[in-house]
C-alpha atoms as a PDB file:
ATOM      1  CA  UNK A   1      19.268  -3.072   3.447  1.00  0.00           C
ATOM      2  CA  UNK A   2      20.900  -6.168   3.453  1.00  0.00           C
ATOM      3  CA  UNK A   3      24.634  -5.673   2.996  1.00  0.00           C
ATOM      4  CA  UNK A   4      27.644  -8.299   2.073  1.00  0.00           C
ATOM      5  CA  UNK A   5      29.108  -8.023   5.371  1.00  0.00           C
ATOM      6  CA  UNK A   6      25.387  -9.083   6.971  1.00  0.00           C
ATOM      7  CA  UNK A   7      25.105 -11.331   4.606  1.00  0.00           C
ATOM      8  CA  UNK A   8      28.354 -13.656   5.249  1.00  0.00           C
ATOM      9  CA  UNK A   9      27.486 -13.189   9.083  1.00  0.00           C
ATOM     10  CA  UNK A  10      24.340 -15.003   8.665  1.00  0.00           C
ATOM     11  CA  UNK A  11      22.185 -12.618   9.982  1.00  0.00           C
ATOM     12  CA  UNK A  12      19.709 -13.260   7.684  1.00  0.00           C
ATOM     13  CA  UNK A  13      17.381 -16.942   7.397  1.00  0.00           C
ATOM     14  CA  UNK A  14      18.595 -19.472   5.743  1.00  0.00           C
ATOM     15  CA  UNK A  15      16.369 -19.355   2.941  1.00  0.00           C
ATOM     16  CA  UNK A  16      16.872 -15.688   1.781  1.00  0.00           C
ATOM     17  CA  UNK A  17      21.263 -16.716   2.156  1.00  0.00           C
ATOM     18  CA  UNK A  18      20.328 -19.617  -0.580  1.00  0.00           C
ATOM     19  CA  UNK A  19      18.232 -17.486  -2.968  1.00  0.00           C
ATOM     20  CA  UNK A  20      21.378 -14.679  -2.522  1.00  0.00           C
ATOM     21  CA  UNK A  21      24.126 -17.199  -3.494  1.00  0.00           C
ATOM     22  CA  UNK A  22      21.786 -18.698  -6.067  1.00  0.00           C
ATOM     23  CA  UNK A  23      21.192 -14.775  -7.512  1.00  0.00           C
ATOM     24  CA  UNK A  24      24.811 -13.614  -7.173  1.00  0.00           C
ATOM     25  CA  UNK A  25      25.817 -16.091 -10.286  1.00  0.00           C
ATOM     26  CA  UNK A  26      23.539 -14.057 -12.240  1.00  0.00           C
ATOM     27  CA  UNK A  27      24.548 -11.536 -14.773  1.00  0.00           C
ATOM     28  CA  UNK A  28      24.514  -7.885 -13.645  1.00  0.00           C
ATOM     29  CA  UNK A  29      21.148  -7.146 -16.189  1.00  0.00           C
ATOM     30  CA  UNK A  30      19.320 -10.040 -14.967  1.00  0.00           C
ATOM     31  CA  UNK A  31      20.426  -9.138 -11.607  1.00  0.00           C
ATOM     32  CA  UNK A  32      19.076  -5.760 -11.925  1.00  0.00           C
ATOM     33  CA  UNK A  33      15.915  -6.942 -13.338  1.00  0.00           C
ATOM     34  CA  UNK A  34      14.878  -9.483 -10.188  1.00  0.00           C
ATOM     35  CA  UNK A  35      15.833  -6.509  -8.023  1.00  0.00           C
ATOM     36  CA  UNK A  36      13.477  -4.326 -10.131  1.00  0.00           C
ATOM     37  CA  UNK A  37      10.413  -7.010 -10.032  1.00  0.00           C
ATOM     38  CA  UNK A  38      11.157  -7.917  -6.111  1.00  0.00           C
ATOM     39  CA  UNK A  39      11.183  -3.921  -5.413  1.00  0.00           C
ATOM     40  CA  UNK A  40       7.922  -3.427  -7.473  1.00  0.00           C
ATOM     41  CA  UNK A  41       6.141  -7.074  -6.013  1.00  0.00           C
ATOM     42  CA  UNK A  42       6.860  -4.715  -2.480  1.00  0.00           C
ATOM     43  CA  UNK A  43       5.540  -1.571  -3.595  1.00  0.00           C
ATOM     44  CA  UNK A  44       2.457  -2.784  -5.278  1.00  0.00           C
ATOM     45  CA  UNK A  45       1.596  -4.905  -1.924  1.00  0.00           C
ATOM     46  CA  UNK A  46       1.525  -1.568  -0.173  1.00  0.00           C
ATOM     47  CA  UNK A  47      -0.348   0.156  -2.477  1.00  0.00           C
ATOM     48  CA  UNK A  48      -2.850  -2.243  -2.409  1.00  0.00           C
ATOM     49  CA  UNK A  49      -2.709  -2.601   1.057  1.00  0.00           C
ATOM     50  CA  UNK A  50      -3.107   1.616   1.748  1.00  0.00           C
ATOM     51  CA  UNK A  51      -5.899   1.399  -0.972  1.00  0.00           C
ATOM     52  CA  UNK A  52      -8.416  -1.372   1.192  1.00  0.00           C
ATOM     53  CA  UNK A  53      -7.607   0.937   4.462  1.00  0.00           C
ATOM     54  CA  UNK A  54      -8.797   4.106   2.579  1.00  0.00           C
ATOM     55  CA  UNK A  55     -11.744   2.169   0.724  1.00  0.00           C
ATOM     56  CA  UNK A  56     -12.500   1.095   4.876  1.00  0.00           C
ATOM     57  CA  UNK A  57     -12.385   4.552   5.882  1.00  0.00           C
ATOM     58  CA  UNK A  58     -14.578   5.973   2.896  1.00  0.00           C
ATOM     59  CA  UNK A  59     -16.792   3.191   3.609  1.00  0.00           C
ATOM     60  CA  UNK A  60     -17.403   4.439   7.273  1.00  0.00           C
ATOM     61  CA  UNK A  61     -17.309   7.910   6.322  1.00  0.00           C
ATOM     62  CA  UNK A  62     -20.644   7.657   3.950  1.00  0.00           C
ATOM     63  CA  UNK A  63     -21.969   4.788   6.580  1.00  0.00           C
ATOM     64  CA  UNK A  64     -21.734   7.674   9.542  1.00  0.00           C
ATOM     65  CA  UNK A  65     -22.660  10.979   6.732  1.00  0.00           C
ATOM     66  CA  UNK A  66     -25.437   9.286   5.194  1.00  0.00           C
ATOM     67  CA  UNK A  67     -28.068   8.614   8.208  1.00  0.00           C
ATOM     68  CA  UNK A  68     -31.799   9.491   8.499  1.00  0.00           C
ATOM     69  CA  UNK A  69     -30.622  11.686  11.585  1.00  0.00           C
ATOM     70  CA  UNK A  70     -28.406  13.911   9.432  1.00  0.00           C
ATOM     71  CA  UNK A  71     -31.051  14.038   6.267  1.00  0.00           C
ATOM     72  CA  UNK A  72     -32.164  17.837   6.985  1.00  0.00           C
ATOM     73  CA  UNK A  73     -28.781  18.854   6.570  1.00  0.00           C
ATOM     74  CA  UNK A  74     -28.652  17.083   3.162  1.00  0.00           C
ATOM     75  CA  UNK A  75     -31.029  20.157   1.148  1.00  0.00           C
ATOM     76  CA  UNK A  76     -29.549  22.415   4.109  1.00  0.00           C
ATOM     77  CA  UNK A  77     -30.441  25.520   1.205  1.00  0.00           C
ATOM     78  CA  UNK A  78     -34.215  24.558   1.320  1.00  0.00           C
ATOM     79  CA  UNK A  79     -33.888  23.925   5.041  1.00  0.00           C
ATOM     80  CA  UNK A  80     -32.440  27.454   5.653  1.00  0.00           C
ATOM     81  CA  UNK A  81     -34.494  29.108   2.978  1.00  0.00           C
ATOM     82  CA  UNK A  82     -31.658  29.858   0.788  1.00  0.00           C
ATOM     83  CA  UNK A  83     -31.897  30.292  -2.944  1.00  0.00           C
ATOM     84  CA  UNK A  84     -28.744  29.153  -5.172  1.00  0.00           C
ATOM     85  CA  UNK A  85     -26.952  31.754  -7.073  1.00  0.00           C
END
């Protein structure tokens, strides 16, 4: 988190120190409310982001489950001469 202190040291770029002084002059609600959007613009990003990696995985997972190899196992009842209860 990005404190004062860091901030007047320059330890962050340029362009982020120029949207800060440019956001500081705001009122404390509209303030609040870029915060809120910025925070949300993150969040969102890595939902998405953890949503395409589990899509991948689910998309391997019925890739390697569902194979011609594996298709006695898929009526493994009738295969086993089992009767559903």
């Amino acid at each position: 988190m990005l404190t004062a202190t860091e901030y007047r040291a320059g330890t962050v770029s340029p362009r982020v120190q120029r949207a800060f002084a440019r956001n500081v002059q705001l009122p404390p609600l509209e303030r609040l409310t870029l915060a809120k959007l910025l925070l949300e613009s993150v969040l969102s990003d890595t939902q998405r982001e953890e949503a395409d990696w589990m899509a991948l995985g689910l998309e391997a997972f019925q890739h390697d489950w569902d194979n011609d190899e594996d298709a006695i196992y898929d009526n493994w009842q009738a295969h086993y001469d089992l009767t559903t209860r």
